[in-house]
N, C-alpha and C. Protein backbone atom coordinates (compact mmCIF):
# COMPACT_ATOMS: atom_id res chain seq x y z
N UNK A 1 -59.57 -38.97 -69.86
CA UNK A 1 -58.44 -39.12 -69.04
C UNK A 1 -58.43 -38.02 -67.99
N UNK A 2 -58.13 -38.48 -66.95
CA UNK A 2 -58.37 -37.79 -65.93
C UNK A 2 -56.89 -37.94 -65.01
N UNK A 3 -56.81 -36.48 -64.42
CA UNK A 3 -55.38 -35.99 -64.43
C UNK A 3 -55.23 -35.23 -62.47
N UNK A 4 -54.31 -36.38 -61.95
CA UNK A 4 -54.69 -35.73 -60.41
C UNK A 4 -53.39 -35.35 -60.55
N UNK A 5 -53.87 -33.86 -60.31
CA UNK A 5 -52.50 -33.08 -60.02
C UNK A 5 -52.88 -32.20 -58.34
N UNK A 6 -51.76 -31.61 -57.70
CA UNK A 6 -51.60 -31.74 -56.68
C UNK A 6 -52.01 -30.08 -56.76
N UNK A 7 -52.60 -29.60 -55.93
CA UNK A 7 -53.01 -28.35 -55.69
C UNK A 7 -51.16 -27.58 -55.32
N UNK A 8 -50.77 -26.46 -56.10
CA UNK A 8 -50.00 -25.58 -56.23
C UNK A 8 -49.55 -25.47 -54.61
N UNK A 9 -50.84 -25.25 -53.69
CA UNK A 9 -50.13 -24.80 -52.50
C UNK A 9 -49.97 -25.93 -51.67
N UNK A 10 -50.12 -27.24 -51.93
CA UNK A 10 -49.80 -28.14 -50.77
C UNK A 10 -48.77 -28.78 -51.28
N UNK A 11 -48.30 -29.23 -49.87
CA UNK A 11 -45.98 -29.27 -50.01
C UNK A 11 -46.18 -31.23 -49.78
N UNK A 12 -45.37 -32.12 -50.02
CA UNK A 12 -45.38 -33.43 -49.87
C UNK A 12 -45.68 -34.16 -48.41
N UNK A 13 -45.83 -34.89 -48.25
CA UNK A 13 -46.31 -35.46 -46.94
C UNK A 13 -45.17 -35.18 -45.93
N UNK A 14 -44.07 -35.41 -46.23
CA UNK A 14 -42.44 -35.29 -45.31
C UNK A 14 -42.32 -33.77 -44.91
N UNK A 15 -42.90 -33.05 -45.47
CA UNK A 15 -42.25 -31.60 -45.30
C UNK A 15 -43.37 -31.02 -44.46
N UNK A 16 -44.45 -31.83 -44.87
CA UNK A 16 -45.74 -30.98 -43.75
C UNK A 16 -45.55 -31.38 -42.26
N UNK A 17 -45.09 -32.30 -41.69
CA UNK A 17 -44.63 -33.04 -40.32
C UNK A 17 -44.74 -31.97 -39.44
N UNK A 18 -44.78 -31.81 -38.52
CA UNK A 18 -44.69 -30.97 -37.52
C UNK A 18 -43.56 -30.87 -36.50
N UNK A 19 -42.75 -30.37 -36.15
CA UNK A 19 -41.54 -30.83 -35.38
C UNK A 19 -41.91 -31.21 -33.80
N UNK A 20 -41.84 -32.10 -33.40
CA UNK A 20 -41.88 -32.30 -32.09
C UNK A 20 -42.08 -31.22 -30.79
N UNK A 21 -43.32 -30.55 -30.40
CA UNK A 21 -43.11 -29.37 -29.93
C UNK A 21 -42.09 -29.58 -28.80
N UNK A 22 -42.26 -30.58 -28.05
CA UNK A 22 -41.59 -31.11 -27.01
C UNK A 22 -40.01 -30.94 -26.70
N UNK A 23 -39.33 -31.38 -28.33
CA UNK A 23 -37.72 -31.16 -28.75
C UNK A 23 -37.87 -29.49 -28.80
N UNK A 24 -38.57 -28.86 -29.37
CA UNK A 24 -38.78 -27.31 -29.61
C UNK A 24 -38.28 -26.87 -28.52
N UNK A 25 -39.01 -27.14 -27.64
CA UNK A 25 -39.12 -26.28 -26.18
C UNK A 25 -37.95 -27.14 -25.16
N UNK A 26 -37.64 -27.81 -25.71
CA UNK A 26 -35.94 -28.47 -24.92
C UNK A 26 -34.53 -27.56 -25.57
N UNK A 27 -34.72 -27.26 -26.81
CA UNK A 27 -33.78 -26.39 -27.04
C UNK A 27 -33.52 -25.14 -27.07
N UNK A 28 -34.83 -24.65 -27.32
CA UNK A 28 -35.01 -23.00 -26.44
C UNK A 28 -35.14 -22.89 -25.59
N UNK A 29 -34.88 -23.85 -24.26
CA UNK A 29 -34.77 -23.78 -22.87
C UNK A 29 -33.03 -24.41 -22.95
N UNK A 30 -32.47 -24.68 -23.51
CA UNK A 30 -31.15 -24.80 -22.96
C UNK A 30 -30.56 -23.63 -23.92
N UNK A 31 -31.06 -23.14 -24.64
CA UNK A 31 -30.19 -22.05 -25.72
C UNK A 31 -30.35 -20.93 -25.02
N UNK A 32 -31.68 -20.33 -23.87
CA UNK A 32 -31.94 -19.61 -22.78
C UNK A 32 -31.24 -19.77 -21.90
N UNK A 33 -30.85 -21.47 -21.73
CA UNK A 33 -30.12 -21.16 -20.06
C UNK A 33 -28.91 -20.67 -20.38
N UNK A 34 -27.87 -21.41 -21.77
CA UNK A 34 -26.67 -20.65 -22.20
C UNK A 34 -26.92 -19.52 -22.05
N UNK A 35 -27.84 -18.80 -22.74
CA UNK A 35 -27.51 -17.19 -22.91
C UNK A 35 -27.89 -16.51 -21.62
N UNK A 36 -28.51 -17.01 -21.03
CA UNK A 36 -28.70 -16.18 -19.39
C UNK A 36 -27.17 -17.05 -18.46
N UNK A 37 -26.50 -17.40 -18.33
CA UNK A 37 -25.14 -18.05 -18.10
C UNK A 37 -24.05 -17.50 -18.58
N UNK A 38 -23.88 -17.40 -20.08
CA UNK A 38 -23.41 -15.72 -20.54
C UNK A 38 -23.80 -14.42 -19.90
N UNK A 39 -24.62 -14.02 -19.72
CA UNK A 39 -24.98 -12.98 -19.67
C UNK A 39 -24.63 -12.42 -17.92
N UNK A 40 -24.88 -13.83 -17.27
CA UNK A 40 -24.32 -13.48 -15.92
C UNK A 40 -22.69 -13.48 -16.11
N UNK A 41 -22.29 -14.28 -16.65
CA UNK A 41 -20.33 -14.05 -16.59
C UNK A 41 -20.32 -12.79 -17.18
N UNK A 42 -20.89 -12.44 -18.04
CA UNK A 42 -20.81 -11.03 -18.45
C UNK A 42 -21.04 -9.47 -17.29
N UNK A 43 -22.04 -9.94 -16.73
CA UNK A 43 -22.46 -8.82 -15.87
C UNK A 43 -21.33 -8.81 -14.23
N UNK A 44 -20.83 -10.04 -14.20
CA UNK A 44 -19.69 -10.12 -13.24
C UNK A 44 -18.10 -9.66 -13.51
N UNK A 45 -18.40 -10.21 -14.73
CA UNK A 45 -16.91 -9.64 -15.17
C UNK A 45 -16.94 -8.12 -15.23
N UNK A 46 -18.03 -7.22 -15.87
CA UNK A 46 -17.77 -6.05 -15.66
C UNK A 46 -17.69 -5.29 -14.41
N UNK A 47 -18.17 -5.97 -13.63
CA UNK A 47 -18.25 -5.63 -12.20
C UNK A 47 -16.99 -5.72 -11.48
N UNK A 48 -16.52 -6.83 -11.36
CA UNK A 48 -15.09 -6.94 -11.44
C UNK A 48 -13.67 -5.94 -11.95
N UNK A 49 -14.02 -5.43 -13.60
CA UNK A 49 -13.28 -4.80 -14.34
C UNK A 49 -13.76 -3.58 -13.65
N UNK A 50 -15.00 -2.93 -13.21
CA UNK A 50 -15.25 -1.70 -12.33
C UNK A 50 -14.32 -1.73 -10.85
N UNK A 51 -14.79 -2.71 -10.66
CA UNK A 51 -13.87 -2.66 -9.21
C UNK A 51 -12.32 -2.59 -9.32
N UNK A 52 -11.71 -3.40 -10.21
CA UNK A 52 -10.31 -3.15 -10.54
C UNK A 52 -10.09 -1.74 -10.74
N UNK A 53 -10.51 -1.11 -11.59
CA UNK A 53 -10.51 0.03 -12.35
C UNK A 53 -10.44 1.27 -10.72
N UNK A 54 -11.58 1.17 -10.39
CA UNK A 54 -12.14 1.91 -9.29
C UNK A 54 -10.62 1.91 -7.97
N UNK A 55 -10.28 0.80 -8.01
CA UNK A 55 -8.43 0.26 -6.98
C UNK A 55 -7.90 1.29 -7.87
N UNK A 56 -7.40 0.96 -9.17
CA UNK A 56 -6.27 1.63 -9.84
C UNK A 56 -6.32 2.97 -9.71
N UNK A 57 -7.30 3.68 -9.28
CA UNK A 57 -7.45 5.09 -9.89
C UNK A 57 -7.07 5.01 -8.55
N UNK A 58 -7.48 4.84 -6.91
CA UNK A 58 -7.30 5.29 -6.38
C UNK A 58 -5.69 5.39 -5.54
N UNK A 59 -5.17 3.82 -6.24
CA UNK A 59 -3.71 4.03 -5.91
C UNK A 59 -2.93 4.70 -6.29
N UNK A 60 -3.26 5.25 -7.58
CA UNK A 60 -2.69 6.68 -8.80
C UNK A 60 -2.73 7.81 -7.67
N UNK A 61 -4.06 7.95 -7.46
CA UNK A 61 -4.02 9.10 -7.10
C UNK A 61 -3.04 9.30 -5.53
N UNK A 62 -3.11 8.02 -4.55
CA UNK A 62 -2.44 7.84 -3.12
C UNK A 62 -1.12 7.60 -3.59
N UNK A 63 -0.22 6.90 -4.55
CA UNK A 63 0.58 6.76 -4.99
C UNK A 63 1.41 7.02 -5.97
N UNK A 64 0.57 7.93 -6.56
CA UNK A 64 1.24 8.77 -7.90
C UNK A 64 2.53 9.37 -8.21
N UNK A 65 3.01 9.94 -7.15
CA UNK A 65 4.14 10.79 -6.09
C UNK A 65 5.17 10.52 -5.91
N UNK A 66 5.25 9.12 -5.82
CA UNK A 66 6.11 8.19 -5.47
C UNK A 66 7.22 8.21 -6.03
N UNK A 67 8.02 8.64 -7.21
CA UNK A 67 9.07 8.79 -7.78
C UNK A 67 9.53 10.24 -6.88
N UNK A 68 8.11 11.03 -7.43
CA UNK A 68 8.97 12.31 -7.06
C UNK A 68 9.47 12.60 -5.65
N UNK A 69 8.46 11.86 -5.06
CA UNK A 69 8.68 11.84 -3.27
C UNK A 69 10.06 10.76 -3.03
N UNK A 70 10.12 10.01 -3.63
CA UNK A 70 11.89 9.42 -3.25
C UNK A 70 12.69 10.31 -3.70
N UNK A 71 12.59 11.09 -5.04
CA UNK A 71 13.66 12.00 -5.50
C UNK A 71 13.77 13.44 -4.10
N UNK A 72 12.96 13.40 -3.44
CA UNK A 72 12.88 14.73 -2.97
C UNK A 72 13.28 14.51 -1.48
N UNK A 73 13.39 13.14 -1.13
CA UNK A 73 13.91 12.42 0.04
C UNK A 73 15.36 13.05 0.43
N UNK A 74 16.30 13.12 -0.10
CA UNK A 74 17.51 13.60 -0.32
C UNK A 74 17.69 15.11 -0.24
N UNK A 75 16.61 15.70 -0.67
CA UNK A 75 16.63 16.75 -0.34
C UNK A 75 16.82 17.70 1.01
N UNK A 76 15.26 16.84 1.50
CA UNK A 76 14.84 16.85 2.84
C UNK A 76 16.08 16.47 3.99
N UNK A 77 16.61 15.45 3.40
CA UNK A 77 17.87 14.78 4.33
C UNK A 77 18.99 15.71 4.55
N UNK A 78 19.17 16.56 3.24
CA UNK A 78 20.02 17.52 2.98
C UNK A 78 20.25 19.07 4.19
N UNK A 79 18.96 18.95 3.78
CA UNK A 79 17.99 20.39 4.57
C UNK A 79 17.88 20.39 6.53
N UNK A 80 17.86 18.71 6.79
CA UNK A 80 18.31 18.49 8.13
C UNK A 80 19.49 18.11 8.27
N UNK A 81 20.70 18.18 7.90
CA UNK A 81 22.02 18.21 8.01
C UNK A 81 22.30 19.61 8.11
N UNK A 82 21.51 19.90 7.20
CA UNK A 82 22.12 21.66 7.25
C UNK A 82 21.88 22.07 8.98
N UNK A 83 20.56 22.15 8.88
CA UNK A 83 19.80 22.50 10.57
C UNK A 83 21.21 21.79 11.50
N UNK A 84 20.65 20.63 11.74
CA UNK A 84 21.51 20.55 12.82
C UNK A 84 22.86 20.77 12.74
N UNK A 85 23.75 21.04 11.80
CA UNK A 85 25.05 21.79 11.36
C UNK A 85 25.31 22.66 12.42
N UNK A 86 24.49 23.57 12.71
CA UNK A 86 24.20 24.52 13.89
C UNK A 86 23.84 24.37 15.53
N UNK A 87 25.09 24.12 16.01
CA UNK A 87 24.57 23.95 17.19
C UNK A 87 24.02 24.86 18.18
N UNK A 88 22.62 24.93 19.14
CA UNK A 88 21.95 25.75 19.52
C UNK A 88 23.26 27.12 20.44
N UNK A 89 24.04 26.54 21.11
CA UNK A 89 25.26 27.79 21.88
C UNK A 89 25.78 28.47 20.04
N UNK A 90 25.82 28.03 19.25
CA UNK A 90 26.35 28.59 18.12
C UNK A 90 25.24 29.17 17.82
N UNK A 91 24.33 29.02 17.18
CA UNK A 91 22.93 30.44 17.01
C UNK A 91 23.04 30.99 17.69
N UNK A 92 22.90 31.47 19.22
CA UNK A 92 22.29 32.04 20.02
C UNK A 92 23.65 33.55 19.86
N UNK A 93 24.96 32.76 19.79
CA UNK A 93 25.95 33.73 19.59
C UNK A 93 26.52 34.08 17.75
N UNK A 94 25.50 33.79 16.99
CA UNK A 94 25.88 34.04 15.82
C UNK A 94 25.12 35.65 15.27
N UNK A 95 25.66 36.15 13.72
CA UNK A 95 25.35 37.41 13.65
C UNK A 95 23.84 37.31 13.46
N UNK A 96 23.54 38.52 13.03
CA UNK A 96 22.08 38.40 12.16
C UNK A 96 21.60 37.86 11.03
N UNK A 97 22.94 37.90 10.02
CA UNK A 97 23.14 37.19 8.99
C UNK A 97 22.93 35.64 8.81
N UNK A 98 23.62 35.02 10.01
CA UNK A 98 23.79 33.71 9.89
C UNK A 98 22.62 33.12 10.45
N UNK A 99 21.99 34.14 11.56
CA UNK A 99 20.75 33.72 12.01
C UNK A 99 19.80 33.26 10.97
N UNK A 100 19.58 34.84 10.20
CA UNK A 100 18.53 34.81 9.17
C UNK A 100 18.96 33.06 8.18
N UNK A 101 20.01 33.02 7.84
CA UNK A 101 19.99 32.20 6.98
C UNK A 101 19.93 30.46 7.56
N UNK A 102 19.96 30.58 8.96
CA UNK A 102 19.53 29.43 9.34
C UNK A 102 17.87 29.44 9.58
N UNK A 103 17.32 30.26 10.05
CA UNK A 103 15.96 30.77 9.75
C UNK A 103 15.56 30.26 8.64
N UNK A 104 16.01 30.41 7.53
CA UNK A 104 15.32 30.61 5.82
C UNK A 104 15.91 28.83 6.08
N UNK A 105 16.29 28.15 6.55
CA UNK A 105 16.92 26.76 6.27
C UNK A 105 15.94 25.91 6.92
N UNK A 106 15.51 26.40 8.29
CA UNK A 106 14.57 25.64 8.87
C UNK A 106 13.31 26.02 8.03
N UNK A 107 13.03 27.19 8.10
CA UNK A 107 11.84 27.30 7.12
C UNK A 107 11.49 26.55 6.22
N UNK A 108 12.63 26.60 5.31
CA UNK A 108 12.36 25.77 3.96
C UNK A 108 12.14 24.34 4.13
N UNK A 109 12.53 23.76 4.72
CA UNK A 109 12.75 22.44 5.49
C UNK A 109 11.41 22.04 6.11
N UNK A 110 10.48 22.84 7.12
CA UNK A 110 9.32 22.86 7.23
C UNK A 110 8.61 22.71 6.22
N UNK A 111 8.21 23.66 4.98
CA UNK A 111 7.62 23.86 3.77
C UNK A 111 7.88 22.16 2.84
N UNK A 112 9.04 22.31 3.32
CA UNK A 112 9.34 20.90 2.34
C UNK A 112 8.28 19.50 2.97
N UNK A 113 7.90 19.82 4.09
CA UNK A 113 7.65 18.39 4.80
C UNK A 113 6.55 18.53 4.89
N UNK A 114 5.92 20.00 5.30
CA UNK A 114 4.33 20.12 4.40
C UNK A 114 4.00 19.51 2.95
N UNK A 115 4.83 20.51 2.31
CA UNK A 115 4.22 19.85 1.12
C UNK A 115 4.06 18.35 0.79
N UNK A 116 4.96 17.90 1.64
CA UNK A 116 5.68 16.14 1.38
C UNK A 116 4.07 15.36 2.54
N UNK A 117 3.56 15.96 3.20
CA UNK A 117 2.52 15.90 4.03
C UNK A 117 1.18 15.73 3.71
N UNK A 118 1.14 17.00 2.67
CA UNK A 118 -0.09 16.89 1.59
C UNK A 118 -0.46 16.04 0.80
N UNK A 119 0.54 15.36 -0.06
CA UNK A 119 0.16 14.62 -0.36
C UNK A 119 0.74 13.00 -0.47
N UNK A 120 0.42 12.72 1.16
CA UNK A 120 0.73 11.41 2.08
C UNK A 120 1.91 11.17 2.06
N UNK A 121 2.84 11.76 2.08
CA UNK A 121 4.39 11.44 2.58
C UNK A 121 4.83 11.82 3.96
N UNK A 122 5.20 10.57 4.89
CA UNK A 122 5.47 11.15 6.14
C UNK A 122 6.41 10.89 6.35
N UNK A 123 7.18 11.11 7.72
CA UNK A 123 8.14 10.85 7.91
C UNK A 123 7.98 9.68 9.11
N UNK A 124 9.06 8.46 9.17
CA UNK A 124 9.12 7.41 10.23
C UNK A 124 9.97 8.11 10.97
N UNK A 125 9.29 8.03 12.15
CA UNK A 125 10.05 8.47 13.69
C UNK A 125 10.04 6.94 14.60
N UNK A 126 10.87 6.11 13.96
CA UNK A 126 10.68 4.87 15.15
C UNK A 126 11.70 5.06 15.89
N UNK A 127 12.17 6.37 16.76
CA UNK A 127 13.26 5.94 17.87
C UNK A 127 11.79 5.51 18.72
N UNK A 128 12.64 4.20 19.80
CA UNK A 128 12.14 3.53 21.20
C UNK A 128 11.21 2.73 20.56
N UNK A 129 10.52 2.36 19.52
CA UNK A 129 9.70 1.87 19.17
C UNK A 129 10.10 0.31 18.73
N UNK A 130 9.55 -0.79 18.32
CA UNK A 130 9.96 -2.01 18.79
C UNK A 130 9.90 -2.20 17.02
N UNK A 131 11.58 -2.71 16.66
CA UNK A 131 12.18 -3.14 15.40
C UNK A 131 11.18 -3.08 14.36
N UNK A 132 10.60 -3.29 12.99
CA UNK A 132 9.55 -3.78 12.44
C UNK A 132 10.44 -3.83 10.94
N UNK A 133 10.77 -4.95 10.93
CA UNK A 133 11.52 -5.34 9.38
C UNK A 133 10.92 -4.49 8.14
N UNK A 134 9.49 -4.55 8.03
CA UNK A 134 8.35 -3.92 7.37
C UNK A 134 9.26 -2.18 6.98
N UNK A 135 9.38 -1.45 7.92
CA UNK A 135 9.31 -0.16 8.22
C UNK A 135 11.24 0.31 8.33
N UNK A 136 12.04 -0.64 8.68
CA UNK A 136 13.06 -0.73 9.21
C UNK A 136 14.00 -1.41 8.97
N UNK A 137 15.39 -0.88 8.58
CA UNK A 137 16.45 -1.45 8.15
C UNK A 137 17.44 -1.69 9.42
N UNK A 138 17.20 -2.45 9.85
CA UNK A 138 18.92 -2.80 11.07
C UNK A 138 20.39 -2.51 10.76
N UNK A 139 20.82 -1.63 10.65
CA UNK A 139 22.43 -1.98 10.37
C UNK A 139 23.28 -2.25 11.16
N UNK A 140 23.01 -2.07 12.62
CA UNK A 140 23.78 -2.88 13.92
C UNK A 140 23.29 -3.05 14.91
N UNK A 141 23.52 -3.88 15.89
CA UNK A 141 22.60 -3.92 17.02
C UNK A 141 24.18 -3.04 18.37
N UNK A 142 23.40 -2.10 19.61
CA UNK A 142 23.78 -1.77 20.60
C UNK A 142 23.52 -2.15 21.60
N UNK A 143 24.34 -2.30 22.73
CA UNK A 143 23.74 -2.47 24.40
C UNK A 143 23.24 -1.51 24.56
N UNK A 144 21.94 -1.16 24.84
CA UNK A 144 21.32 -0.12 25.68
C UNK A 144 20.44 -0.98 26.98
N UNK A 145 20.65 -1.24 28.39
CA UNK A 145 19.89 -1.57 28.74
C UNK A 145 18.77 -0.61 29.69
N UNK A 146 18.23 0.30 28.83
CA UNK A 146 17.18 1.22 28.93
C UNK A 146 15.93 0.82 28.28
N UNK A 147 16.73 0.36 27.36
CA UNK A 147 15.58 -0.69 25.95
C UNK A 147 15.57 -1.89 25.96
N UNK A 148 14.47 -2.39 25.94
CA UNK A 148 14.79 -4.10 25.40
C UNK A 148 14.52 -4.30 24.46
N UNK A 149 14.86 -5.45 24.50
CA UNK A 149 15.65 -6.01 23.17
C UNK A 149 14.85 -5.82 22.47
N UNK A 150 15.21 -5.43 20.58
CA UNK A 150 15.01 -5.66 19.58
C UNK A 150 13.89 -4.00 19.35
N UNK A 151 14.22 -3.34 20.45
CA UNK A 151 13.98 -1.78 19.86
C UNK A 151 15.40 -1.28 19.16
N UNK A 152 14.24 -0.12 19.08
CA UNK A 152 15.36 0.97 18.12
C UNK A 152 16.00 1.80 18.91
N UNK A 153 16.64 1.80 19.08
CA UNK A 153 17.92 2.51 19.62
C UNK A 153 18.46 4.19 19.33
N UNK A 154 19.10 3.69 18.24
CA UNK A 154 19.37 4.69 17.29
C UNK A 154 18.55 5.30 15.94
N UNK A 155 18.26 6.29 15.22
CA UNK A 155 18.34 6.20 14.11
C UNK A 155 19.07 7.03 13.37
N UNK A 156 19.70 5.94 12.26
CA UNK A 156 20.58 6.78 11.35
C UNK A 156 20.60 7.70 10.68
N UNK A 157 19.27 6.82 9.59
CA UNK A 157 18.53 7.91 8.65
C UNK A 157 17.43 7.85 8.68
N UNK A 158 16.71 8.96 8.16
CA UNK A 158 14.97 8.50 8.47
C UNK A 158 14.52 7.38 7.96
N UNK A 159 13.37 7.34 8.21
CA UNK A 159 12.79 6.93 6.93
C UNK A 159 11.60 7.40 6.07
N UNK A 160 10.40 7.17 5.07
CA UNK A 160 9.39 8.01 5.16
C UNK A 160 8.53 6.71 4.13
N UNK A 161 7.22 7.06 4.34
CA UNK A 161 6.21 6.23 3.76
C UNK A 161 5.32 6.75 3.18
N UNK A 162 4.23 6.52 2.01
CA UNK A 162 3.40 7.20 1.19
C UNK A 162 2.37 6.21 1.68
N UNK A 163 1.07 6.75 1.98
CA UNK A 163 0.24 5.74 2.95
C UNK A 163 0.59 5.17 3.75
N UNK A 164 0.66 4.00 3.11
CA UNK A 164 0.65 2.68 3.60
C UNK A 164 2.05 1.73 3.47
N UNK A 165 2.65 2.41 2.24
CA UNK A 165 3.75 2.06 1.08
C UNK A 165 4.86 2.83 1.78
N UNK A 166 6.22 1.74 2.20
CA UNK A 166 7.59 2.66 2.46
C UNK A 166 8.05 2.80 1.35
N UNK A 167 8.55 4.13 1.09
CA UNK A 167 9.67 4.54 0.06
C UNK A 167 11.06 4.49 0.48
N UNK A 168 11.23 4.60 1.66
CA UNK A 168 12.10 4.26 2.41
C UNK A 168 12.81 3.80 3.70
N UNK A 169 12.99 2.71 4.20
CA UNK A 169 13.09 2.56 5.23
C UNK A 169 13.86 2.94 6.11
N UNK A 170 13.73 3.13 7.31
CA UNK A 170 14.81 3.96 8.57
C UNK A 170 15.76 2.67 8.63
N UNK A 171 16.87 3.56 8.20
CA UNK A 171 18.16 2.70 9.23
C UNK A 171 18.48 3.25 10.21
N UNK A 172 18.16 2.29 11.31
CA UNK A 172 18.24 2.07 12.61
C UNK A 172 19.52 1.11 13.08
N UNK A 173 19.56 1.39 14.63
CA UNK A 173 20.86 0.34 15.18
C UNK A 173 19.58 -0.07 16.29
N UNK A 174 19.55 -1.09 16.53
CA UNK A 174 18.63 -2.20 17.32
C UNK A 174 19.33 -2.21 19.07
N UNK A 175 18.64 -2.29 19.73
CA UNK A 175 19.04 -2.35 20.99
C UNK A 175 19.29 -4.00 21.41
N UNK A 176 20.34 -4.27 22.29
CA UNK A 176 20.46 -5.54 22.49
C UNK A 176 19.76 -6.19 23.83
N UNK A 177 19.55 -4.56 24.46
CA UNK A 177 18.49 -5.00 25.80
C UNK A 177 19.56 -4.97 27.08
N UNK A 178 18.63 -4.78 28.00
CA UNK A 178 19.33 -4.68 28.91
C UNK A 178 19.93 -6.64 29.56
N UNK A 179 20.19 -6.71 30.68
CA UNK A 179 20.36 -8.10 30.86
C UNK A 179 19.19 -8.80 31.25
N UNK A 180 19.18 -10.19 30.98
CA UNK A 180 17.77 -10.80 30.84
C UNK A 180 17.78 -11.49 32.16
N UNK A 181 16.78 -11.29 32.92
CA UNK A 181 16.27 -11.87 34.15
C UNK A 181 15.72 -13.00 34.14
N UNK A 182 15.88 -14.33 34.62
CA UNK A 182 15.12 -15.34 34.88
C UNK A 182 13.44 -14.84 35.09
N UNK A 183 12.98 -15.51 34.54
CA UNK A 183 11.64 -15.65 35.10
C UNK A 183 11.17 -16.57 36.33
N UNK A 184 10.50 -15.20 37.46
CA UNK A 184 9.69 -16.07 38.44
C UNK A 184 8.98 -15.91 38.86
N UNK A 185 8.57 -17.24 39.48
CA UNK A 185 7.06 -17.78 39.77
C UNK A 185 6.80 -16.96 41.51
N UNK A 186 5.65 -16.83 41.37
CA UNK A 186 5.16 -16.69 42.94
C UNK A 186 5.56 -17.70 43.88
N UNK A 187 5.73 -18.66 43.51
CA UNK A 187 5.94 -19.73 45.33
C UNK A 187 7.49 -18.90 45.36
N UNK A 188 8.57 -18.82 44.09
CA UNK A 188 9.82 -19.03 44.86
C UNK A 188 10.31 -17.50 44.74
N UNK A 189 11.60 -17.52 46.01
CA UNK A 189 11.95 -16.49 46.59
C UNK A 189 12.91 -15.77 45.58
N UNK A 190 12.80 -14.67 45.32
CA UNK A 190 13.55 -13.61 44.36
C UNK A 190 15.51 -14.59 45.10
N UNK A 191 16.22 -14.34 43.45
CA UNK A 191 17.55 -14.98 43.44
C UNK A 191 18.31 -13.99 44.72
N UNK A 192 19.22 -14.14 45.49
CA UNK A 192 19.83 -13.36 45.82
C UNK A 192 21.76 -13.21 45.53
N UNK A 193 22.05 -11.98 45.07
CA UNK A 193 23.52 -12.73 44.56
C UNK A 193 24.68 -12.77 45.11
């Protein structure tokens, strides 16, 4: 009797098959393109999160201030009430005393607007300059016809900005302009009245 047994190391006909190299290389070419497709959303997004990052720091640093520079607004406002309190025929005939201490008032007042200077706080000077909602609060309009219309006229209170950024806007009184002239053409003859 004779006995066919199967050699230890060979596996059944189904299991020896070979897989389709063809399917092989279709799915490690799309499991490549996923992961290079990842890998780019990946390398953008951090680029992105750099660039965000890279904004934030620098508005911190241009805008950081910003509380303390509105708190210190009032100050400043304070410090030019004082000044002009003094009218120039009143210095000129005041003691030494009162001198000095209007001295030490403007001084300080200077110092204040340096420092407020250093780091990007300025002050808005829009007298004559033409309205800008942006920059400028209207609280009344005047006849001036020196100005036309829709300048600034007056200003009330300052205003001041950190860059780019108002912390506060100037209230202003708006000019209403002087009177408005027809427009004319070259053929016809100026109105006479």
């Amino acid at each position: 009797m004779k006995e066919t047994t199967a050699a230890p190391n060979e596996a059944p006909a189904a299991e020896t098959a070979a897989p389709d190299p063809f399917a092989v290389i279709e799915k490690l070419s799309a499991e490549n393109g996923e992961l290079k497709d990842r890998l780019l959303r990946s390398l953008a997004e951090m680029e992105n999160l750099r660039r965000r990052t890279e904004r934030e720091i620098a508005d911190s640093r241009a805008y950081g201030v910003s509380n303390l520079a509105r708190d210190m607004l009032s100050v400043a406002d304070n410090l030019a009430r004082a000044v002009e309190s003094f009218p120039a025929d009143e210095r000129a005939a005041a003691d030494a005393a009162l001198k000095a201490l209007i001295e030490g008032v403007e001084l300080t007042e200077r110092e204040l607007h340096a420092a407020l200077g250093r780091h990007g706080v300025t002050k808005l000077e829009p007298q004559g300059e033409k309205f800008d909602p942006n920059f400028h609060q209207a609280m009344y309009e005047i006849p001036n016809e020196s100005l036309p219309a829709g300048s600034v006229a007056e200003v009330v209170q300052s205003g001041w900005k950190i860059g780019e950024r108002v912390l506060r806007p100037a209230l202003v009184a708006v000019s209403k302009g002087g009177p408005k002239s027809a427009p004319t053409t070259g053929d016809d003859p100026p109105a006479t009245p």
